[in-house]
N, C-alpha and C. Protein backbone atom coordinates (compact mmCIF):
# COMPACT_ATOMS: atom_id res chain seq x y z
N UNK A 1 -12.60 23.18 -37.23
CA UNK A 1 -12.46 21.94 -36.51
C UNK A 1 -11.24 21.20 -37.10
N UNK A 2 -10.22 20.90 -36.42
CA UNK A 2 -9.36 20.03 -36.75
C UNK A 2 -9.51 18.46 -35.85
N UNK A 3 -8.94 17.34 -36.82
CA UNK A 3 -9.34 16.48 -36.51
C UNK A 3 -7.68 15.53 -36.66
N UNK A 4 -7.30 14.97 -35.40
CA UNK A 4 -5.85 14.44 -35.61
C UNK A 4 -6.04 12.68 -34.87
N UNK A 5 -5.12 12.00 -35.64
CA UNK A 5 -5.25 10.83 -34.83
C UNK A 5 -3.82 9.94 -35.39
N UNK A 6 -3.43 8.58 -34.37
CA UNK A 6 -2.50 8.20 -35.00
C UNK A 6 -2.43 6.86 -33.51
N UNK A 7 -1.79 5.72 -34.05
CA UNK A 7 -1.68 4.69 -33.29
C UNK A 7 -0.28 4.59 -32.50
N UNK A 8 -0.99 3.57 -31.63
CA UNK A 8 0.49 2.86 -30.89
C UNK A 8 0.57 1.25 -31.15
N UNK A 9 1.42 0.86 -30.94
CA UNK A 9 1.81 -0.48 -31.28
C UNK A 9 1.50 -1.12 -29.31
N UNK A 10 0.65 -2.08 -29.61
CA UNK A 10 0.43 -2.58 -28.01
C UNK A 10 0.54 -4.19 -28.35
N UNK A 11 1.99 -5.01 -27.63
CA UNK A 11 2.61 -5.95 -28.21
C UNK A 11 1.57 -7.01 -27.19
N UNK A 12 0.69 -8.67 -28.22
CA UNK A 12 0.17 -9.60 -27.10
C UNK A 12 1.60 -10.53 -26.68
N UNK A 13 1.48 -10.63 -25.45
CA UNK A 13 2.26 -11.72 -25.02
C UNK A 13 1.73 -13.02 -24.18
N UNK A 14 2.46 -13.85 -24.02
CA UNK A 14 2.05 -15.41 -23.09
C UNK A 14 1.34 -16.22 -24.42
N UNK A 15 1.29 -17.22 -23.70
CA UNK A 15 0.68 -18.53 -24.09
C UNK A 15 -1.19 -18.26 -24.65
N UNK A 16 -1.65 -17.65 -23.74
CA UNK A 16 -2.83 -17.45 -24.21
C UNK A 16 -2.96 -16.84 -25.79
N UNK A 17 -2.68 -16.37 -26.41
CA UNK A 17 -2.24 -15.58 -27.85
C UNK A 17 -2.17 -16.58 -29.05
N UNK A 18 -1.58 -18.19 -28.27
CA UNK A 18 -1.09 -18.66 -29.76
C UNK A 18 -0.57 -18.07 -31.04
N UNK A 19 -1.14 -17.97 -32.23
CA UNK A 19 -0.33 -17.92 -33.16
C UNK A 19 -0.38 -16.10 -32.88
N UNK A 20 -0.56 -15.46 -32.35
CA UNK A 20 -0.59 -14.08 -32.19
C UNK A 20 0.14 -13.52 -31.31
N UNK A 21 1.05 -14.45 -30.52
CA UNK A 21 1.72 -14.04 -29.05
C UNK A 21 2.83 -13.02 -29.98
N UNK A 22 3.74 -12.28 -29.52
CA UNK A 22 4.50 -11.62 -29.95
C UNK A 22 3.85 -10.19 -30.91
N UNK A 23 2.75 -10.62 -31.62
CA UNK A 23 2.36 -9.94 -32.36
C UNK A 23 2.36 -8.20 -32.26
N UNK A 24 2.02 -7.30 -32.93
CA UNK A 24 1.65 -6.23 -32.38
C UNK A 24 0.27 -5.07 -33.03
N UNK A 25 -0.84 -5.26 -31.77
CA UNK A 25 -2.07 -4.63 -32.04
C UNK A 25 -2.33 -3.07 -31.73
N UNK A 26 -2.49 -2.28 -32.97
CA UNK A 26 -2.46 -1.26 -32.55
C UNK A 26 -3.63 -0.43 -31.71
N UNK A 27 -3.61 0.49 -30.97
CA UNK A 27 -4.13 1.00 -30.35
C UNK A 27 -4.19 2.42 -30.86
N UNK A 28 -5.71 2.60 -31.27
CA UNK A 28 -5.84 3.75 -32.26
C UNK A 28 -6.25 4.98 -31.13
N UNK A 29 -5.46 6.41 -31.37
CA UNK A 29 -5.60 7.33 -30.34
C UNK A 29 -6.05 8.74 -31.21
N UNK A 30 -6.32 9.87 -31.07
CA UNK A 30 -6.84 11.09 -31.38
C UNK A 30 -7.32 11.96 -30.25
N UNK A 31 -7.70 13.02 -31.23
CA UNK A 31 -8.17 14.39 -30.57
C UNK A 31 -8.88 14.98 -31.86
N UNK A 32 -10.02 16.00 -31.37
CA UNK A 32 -10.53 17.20 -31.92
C UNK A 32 -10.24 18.08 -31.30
N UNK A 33 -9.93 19.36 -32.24
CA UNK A 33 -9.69 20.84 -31.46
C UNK A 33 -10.74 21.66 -32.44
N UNK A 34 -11.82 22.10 -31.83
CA UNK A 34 -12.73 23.22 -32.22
C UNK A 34 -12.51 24.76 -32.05
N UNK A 35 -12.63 25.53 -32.97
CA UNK A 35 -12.06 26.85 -33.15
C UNK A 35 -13.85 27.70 -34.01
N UNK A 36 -13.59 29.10 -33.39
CA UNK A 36 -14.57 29.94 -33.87
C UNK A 36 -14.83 30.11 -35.19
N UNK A 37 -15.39 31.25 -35.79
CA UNK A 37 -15.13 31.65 -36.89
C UNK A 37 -13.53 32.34 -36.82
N UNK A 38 -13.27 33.05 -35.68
CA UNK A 38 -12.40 33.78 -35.79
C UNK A 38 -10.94 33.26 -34.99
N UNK A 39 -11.08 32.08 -34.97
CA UNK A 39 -10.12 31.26 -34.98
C UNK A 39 -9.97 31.33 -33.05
N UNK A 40 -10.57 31.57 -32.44
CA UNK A 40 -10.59 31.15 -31.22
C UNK A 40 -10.98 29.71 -30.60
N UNK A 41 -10.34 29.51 -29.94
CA UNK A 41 -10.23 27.95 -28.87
C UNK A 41 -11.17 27.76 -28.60
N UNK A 42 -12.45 26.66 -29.07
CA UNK A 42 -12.81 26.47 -27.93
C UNK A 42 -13.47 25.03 -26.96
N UNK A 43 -12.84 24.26 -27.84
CA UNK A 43 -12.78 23.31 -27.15
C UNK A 43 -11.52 22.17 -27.69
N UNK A 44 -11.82 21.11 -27.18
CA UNK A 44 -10.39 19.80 -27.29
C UNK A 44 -11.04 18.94 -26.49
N UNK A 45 -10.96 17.89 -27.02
CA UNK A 45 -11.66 16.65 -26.90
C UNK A 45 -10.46 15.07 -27.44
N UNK A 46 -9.82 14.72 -26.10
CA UNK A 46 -8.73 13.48 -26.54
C UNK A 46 -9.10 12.20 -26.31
N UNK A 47 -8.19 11.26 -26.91
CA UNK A 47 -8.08 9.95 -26.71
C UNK A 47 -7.33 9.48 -26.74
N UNK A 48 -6.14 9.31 -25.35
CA UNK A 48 -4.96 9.30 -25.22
C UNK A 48 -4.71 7.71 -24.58
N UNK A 49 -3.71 7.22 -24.72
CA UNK A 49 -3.05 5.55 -24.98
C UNK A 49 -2.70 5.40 -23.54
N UNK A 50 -3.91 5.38 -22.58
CA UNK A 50 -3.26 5.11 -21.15
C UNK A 50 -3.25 3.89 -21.42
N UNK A 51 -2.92 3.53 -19.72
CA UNK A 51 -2.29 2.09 -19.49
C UNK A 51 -3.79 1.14 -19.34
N UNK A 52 -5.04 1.46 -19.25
CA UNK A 52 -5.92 1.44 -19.08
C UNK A 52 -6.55 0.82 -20.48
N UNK A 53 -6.38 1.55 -20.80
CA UNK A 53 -7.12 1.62 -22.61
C UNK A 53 -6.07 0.12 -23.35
N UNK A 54 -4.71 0.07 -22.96
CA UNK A 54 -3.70 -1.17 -23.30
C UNK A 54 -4.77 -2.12 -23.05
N UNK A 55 -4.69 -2.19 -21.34
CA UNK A 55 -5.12 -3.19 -20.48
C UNK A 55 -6.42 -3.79 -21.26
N UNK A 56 -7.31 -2.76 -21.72
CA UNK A 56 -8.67 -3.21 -21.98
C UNK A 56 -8.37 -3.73 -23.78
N UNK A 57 -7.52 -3.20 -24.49
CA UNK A 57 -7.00 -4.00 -25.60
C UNK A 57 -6.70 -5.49 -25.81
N UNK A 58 -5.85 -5.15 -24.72
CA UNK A 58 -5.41 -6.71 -24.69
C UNK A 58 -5.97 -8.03 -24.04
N UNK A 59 -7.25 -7.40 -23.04
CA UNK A 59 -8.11 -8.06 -22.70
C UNK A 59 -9.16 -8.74 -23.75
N UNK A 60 -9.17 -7.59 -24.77
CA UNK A 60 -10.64 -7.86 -25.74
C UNK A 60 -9.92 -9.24 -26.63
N UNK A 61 -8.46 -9.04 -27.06
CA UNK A 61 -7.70 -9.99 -27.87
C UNK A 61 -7.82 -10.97 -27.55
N UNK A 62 -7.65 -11.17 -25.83
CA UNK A 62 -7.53 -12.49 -25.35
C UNK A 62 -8.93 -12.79 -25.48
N UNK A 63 -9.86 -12.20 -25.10
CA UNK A 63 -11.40 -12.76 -25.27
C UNK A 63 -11.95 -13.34 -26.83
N UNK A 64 -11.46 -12.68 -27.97
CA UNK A 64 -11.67 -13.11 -29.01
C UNK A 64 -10.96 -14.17 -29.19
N UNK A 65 -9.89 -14.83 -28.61
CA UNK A 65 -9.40 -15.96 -28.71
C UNK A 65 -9.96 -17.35 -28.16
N UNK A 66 -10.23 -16.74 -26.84
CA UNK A 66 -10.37 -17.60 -25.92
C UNK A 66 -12.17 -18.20 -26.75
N UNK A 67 -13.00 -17.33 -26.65
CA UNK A 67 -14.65 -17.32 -27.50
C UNK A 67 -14.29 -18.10 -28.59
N UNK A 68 -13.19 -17.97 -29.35
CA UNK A 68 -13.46 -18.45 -30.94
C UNK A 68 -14.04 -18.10 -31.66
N UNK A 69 -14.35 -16.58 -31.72
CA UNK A 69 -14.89 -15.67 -32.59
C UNK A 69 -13.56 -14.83 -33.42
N UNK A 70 -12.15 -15.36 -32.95
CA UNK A 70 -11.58 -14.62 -34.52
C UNK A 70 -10.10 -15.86 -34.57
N UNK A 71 -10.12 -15.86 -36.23
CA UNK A 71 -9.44 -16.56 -37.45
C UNK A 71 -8.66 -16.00 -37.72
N UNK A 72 -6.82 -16.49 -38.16
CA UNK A 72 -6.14 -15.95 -38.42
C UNK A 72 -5.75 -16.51 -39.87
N UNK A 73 -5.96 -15.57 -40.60
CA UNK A 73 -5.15 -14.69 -41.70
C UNK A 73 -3.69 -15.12 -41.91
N UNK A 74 -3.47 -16.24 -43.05
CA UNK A 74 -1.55 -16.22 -43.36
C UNK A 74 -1.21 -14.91 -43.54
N UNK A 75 -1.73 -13.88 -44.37
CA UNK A 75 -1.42 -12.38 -44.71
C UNK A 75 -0.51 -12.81 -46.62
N UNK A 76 -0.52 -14.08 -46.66
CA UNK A 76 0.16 -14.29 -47.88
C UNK A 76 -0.39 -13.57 -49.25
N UNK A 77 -1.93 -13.51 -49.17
CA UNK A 77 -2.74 -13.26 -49.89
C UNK A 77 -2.70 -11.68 -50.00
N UNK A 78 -2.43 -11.19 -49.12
CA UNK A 78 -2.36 -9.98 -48.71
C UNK A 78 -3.49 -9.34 -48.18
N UNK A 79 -3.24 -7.90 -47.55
CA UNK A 79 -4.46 -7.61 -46.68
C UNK A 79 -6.08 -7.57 -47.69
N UNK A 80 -7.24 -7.95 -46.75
CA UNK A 80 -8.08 -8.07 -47.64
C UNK A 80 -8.88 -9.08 -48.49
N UNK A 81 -7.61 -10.16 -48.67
CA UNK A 81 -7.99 -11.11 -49.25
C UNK A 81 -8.82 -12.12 -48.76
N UNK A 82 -9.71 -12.72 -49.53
CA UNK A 82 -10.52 -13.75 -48.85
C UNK A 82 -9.86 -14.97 -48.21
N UNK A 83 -10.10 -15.34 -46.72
CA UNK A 83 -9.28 -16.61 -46.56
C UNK A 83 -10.20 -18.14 -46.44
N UNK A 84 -11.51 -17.44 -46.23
CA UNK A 84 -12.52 -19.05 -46.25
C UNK A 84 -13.03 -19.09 -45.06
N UNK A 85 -12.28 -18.41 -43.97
CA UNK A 85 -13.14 -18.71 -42.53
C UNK A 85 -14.30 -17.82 -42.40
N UNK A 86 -14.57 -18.60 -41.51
CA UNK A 86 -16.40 -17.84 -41.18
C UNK A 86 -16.22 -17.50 -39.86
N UNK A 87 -15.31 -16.81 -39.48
CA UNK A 87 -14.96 -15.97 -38.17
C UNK A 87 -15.55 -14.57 -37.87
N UNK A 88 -15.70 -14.28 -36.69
CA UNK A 88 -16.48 -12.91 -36.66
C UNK A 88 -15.39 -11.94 -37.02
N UNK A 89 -14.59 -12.22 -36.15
CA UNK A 89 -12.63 -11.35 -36.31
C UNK A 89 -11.91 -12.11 -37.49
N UNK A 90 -11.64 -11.56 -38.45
CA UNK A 90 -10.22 -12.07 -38.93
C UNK A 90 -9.03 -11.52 -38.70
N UNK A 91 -8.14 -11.91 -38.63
CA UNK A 91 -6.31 -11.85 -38.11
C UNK A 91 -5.95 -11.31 -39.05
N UNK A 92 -5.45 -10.65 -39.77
CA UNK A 92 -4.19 -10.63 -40.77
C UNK A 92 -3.01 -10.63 -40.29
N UNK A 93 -2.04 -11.09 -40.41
CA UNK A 93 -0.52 -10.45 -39.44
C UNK A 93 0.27 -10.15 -40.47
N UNK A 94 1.02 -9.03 -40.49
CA UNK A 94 2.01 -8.95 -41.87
C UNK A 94 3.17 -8.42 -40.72
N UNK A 95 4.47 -9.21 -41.12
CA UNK A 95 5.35 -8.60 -40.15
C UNK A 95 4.80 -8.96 -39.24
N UNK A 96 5.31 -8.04 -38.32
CA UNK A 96 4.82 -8.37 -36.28
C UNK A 96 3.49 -7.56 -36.65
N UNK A 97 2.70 -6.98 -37.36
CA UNK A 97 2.03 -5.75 -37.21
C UNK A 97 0.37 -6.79 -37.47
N UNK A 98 -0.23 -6.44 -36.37
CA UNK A 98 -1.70 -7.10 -36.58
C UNK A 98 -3.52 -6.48 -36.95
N UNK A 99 -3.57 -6.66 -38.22
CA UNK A 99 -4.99 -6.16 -38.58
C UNK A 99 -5.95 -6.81 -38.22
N UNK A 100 -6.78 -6.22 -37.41
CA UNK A 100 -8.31 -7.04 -36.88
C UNK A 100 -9.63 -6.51 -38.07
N UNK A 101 -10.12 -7.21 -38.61
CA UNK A 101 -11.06 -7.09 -39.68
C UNK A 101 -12.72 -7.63 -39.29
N UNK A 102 -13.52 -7.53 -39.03
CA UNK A 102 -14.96 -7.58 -38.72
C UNK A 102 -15.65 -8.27 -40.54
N UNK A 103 -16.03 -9.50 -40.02
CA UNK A 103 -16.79 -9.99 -41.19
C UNK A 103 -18.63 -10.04 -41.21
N UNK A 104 -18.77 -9.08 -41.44
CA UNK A 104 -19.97 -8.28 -41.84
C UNK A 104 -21.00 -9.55 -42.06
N UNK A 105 -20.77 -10.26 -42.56
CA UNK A 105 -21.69 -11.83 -43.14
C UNK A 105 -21.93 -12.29 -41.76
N UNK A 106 -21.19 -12.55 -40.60
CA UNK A 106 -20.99 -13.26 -39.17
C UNK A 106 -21.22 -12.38 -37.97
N UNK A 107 -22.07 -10.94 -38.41
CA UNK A 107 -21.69 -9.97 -37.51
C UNK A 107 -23.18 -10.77 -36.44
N UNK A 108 -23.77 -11.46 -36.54
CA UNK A 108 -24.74 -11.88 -35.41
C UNK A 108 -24.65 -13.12 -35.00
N UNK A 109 -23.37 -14.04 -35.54
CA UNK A 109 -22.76 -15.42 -34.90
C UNK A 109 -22.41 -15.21 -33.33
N UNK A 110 -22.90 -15.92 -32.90
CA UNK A 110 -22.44 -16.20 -31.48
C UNK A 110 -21.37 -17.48 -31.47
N UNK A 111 -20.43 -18.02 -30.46
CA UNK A 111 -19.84 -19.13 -29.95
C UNK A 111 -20.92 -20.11 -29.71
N UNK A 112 -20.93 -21.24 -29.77
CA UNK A 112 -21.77 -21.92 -29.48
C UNK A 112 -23.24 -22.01 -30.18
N UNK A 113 -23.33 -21.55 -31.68
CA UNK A 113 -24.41 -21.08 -32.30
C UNK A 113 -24.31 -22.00 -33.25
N UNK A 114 -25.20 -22.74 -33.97
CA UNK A 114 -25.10 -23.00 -35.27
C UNK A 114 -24.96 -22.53 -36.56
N UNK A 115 -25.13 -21.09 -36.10
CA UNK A 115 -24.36 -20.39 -37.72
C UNK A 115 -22.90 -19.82 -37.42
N UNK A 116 -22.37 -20.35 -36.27
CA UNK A 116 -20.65 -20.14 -36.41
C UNK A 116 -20.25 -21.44 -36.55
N UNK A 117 -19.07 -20.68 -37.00
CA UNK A 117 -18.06 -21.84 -37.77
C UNK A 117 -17.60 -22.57 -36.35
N UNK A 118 -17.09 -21.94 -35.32
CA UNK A 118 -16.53 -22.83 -34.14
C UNK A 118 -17.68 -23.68 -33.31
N UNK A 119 -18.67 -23.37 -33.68
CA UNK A 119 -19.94 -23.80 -32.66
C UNK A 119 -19.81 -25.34 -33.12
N UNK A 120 -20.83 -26.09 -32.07
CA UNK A 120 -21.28 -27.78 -32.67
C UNK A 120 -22.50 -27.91 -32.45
């Protein structure tokens, strides 16, 4: 079994984005190729960077913005570092290049909840 994968850079643009407009979110792609004992083909299984898969990227970005379920990251600290928000998403941006991070503590905050930080 071989196992291959590697990203694309899928740039947000407009007004909706704020501090993220310009930015660039990658779009993670792969394949498996399965082989016998005796090294025969026999299967392949992809995940290729249509225009589709963009579309639904850049949809989810704008939704985490728009919800107020993700916090951006100066990146000063560097990747990783604690920044204090209680966001479900954190931002990092280093360069144009954008890391989305999942905060495990907030993974059952809703918008509008009293255990998120954006809620009232």
């Amino acid at each position: 079994m071989i196992e291959f994968a590697w990203s694309e850079d899928v740039e947000l643009k407009g007004r909706a984005f704020g501090k993220l407009t310009n930015t660039l979110l990658p779009l993670y792609c792969g394949g498996t190729l399965v082989f016998d004992g005796n090294g025969n083909f026999l299967h392949l299984a992809m995940v290729l960077p249509t225009k589709d898969r963009r579309k639904a990227l850049v949809q989810y970005a704008r939704y985490l913005i728009r919800s107020g379920s993700m916090g951006v990251s100066d990146g000063i600290r560097g990747l990783g570092a604690p920044d204090g928000g209680n966001f479900r998403i954190r931002a990092t941006i280093e360069g144009r290049r954008l890391r989305l991070q999942r905060n495990a503590a907030m993974r059952h905050a809703r918008p509008n909840n009293d255990h998120y930080a954006g809620g009232h």
